[in-house]
N, C-alpha and C. Protein backbone atom coordinates (compact mmCIF):
# COMPACT_ATOMS: atom_id res chain seq x y z
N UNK A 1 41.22 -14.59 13.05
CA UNK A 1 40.68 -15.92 13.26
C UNK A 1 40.30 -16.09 14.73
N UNK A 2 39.34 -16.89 15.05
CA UNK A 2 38.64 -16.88 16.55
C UNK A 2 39.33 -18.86 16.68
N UNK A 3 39.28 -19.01 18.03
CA UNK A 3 39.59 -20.44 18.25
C UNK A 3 38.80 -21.21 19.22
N UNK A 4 38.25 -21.71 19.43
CA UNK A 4 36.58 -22.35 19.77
C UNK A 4 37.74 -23.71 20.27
N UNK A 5 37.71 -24.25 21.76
CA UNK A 5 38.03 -25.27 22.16
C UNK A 5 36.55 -26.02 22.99
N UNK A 6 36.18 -27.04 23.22
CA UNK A 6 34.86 -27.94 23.40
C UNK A 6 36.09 -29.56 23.95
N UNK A 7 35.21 -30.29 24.86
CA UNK A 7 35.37 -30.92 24.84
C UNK A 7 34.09 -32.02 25.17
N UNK A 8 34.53 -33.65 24.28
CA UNK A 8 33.23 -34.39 24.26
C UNK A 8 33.44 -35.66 24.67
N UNK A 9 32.59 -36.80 24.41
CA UNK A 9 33.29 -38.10 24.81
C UNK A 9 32.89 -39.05 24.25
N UNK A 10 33.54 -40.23 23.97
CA UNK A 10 32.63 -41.09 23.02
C UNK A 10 32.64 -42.39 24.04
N UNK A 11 32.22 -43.52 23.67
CA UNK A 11 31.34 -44.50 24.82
C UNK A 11 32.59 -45.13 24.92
N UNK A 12 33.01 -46.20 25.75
CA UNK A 12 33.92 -46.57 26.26
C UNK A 12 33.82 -47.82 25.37
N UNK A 13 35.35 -48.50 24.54
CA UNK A 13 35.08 -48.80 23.76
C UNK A 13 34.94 -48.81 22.20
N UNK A 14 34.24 -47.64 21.68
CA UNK A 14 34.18 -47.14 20.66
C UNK A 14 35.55 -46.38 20.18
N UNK A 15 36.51 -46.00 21.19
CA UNK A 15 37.75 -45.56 20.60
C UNK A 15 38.15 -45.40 19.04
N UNK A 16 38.25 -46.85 18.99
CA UNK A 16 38.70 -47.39 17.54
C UNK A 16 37.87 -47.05 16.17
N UNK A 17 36.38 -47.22 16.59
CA UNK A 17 35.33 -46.53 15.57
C UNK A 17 35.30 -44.94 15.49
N UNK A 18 36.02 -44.66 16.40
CA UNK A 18 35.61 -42.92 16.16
C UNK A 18 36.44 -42.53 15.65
N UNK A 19 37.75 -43.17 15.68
CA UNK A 19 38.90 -43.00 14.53
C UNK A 19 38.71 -43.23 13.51
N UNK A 20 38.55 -44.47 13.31
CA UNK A 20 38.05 -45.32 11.86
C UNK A 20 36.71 -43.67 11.18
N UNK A 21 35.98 -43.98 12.14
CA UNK A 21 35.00 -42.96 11.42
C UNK A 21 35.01 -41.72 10.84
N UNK A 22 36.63 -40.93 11.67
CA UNK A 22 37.01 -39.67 11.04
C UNK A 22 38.08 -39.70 10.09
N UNK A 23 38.85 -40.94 10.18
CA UNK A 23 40.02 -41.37 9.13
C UNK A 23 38.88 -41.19 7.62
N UNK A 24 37.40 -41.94 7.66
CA UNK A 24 37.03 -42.05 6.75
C UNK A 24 35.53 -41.13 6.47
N UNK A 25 36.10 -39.39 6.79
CA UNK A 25 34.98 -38.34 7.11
C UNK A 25 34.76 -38.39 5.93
N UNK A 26 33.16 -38.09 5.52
CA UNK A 26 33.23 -37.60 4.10
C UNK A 26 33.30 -36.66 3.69
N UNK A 27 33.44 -36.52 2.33
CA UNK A 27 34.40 -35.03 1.50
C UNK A 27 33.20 -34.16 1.95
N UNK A 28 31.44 -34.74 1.51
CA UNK A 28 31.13 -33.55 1.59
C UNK A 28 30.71 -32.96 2.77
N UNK A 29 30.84 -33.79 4.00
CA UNK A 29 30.73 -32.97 5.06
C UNK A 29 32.30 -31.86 4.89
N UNK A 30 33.41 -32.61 4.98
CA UNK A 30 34.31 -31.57 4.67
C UNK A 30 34.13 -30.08 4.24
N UNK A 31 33.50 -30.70 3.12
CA UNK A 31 33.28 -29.57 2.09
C UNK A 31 32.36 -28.18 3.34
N UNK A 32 31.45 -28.73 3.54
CA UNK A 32 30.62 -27.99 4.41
C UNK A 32 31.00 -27.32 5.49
N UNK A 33 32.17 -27.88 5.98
CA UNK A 33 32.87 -27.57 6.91
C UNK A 33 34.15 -26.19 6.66
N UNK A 34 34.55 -26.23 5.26
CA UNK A 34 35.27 -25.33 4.97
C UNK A 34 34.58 -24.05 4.47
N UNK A 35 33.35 -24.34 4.10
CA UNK A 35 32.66 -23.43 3.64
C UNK A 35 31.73 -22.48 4.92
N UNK A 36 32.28 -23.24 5.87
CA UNK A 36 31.38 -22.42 7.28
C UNK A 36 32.85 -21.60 7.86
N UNK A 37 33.99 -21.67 7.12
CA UNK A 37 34.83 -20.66 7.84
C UNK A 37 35.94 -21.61 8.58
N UNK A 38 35.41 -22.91 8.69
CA UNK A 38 36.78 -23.78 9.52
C UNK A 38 38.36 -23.77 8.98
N UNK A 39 39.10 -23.17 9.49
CA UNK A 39 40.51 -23.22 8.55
C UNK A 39 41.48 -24.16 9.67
N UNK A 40 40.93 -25.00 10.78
CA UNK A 40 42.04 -25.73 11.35
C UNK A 40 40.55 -26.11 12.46
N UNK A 41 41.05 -27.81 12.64
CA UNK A 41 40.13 -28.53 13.27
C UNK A 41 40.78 -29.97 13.96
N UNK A 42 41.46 -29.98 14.92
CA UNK A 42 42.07 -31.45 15.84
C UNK A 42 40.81 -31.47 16.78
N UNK A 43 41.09 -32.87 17.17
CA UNK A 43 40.44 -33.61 18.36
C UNK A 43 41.35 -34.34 18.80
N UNK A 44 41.36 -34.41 20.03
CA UNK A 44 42.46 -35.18 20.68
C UNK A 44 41.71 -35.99 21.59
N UNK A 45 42.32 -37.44 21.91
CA UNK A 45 42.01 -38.22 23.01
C UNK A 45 42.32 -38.48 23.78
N UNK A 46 41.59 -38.08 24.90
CA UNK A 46 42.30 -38.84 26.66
C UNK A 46 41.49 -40.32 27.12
N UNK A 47 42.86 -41.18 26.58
CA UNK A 47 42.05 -42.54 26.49
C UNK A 47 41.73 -43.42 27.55
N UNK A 48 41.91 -42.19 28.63
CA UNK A 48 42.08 -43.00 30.17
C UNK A 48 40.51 -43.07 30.39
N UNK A 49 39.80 -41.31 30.39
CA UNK A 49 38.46 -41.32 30.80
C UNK A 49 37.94 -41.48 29.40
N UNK A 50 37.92 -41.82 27.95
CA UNK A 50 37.44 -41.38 27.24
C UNK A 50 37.03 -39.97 26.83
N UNK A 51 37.69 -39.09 27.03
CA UNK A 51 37.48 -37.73 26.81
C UNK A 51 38.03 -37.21 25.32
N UNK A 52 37.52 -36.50 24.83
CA UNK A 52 37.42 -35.64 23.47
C UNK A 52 37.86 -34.22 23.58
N UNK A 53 39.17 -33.96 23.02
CA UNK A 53 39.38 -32.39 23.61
C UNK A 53 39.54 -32.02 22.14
N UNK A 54 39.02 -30.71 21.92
CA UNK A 54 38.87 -30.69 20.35
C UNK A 54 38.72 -29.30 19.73
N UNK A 55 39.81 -28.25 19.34
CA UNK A 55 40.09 -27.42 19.24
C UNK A 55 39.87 -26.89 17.74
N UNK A 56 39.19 -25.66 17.31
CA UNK A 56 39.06 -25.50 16.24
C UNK A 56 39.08 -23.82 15.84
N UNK A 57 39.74 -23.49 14.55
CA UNK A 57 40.14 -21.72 14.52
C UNK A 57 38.96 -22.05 13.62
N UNK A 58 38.27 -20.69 13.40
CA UNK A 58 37.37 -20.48 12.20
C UNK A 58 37.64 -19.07 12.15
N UNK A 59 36.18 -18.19 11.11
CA UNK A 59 36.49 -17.15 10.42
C UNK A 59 35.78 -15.95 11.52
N UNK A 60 34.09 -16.89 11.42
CA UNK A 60 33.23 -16.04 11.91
C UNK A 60 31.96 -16.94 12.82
N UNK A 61 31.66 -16.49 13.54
CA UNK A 61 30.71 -17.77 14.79
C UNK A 61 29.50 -17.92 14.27
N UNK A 62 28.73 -17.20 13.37
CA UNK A 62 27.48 -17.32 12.89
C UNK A 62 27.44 -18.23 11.61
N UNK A 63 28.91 -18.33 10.54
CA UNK A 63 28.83 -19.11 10.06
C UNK A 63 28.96 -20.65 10.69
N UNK A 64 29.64 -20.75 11.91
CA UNK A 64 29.69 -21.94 12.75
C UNK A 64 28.02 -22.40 12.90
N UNK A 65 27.32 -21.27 13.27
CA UNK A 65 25.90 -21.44 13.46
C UNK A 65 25.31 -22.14 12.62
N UNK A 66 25.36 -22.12 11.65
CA UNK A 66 24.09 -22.38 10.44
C UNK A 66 24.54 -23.99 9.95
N UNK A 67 26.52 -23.96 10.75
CA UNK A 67 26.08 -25.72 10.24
C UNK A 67 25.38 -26.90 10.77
N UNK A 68 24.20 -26.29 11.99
CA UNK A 68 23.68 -27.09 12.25
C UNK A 68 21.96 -27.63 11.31
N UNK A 69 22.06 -26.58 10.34
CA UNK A 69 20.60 -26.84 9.62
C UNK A 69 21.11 -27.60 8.70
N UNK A 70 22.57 -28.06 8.47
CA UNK A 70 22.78 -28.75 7.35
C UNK A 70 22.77 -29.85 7.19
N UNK A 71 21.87 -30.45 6.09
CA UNK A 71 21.37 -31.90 6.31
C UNK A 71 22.80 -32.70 6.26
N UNK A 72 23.69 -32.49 5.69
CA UNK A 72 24.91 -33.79 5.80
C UNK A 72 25.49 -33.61 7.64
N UNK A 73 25.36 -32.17 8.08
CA UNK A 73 25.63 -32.33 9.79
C UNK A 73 24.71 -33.11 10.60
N UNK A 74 23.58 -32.85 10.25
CA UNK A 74 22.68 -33.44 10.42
C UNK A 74 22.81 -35.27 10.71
N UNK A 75 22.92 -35.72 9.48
CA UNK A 75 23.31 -37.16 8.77
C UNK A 75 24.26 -37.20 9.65
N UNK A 76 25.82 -36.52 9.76
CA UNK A 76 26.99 -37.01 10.70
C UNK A 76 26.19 -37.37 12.53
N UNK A 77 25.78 -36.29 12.19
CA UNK A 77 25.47 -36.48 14.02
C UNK A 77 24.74 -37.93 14.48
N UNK A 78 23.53 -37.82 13.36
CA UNK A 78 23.01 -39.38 13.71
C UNK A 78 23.98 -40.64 13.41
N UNK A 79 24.75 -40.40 12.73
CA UNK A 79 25.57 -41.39 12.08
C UNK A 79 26.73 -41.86 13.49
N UNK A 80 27.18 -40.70 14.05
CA UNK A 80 27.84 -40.82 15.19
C UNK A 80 27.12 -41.22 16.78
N UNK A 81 25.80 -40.79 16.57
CA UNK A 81 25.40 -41.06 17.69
C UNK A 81 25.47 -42.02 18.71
N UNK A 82 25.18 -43.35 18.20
CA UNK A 82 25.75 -44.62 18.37
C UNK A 82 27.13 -45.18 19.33
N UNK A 83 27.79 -43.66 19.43
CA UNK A 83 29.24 -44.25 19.80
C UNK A 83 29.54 -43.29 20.53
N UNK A 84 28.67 -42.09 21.17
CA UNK A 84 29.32 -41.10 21.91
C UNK A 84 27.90 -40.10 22.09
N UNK A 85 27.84 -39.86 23.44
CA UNK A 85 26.68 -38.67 24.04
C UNK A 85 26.18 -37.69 23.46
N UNK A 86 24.89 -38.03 22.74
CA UNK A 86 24.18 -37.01 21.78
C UNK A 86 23.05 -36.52 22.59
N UNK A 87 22.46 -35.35 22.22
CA UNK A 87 21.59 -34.68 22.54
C UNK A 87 20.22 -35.58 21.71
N UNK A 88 19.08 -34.94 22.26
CA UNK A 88 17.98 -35.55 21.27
C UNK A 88 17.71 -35.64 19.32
N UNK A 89 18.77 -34.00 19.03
CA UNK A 89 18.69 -33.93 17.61
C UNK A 89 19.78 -34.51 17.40
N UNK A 90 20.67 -35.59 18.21
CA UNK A 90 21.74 -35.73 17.41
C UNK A 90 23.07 -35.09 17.95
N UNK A 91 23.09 -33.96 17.76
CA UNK A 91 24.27 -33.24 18.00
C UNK A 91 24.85 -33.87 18.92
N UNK A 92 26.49 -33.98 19.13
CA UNK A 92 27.06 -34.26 20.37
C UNK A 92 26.66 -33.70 21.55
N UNK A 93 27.14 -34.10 22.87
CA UNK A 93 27.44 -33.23 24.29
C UNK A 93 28.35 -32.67 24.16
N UNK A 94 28.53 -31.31 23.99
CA UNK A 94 29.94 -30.40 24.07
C UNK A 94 29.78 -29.63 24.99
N UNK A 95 31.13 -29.35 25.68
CA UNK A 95 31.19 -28.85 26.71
C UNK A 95 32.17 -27.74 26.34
N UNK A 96 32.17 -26.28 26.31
CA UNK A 96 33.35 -25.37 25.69
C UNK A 96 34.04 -25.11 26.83
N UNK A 97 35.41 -25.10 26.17
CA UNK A 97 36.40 -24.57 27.41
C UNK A 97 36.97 -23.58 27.43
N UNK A 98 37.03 -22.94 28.98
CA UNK A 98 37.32 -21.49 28.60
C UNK A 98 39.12 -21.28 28.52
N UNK A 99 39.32 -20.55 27.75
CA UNK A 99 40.93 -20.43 27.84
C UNK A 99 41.77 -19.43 29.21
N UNK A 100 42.55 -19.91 29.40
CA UNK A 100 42.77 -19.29 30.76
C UNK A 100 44.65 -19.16 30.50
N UNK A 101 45.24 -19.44 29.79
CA UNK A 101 46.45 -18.93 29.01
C UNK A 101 46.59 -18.66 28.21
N UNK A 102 47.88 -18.42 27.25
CA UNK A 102 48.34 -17.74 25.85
C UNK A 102 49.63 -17.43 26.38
N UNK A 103 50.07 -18.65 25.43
CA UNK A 103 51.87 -18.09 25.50
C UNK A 103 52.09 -16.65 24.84
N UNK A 104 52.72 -15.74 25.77
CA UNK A 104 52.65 -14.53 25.29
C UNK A 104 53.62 -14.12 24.22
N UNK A 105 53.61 -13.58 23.30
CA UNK A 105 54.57 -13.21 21.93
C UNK A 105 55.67 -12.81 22.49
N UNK A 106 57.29 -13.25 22.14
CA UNK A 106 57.99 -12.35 22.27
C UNK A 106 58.13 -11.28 21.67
């Protein structure tokens, strides 16, 4: 499994809707989401600056790729746009972070 960390931000304010909005994700983006390889997906909030830290394992990065032609990602992104820094198609501002530890195995 590979682990892809990004972080994003939503508008100051909107806090409460971006919860509300993922409390109530729909199945079939879900669905789409499991089918691109996602097997574990948090976002966390730093509610001081509004920051989005948001960590995710998947299978394989090219299936990560292709969920951007998908019209329900598609639909989410505009749907979210409204409440946090999108690009022109929509997509969020993500910023990836590089990992720079690993608790080492005993």
């Amino acid at each position: 499994m590979l682990t892809r960390a990004f972080r994003m931000n939503v508008y100051p304010g909107q806090e409460s809707e971006y919860l509300k909005r993922h409390d109530e994700i729909w199945p079939r983006l879900l669905k789409v989401l499991q089918r691109a390889g996602i097997a574990d997906y948090k976002i966390f909030l730093d509610e001081v600056n509004c920051a989005l830290f948001a960590v995710m394992t998947y299978e394989q990065q090219h299936l990560l790729d292709n969920l951007a032609v998908e019209p329900v990602m598609q639909e989410w992104w505009q749907y979210m746009r409204e409440i946090m820094p999108s690009h022109a198609d929509g997509s969020p501002i993500a910023v990836d972070l590089q990992p720079i530890f690993k608790l080492p195995q005993a």
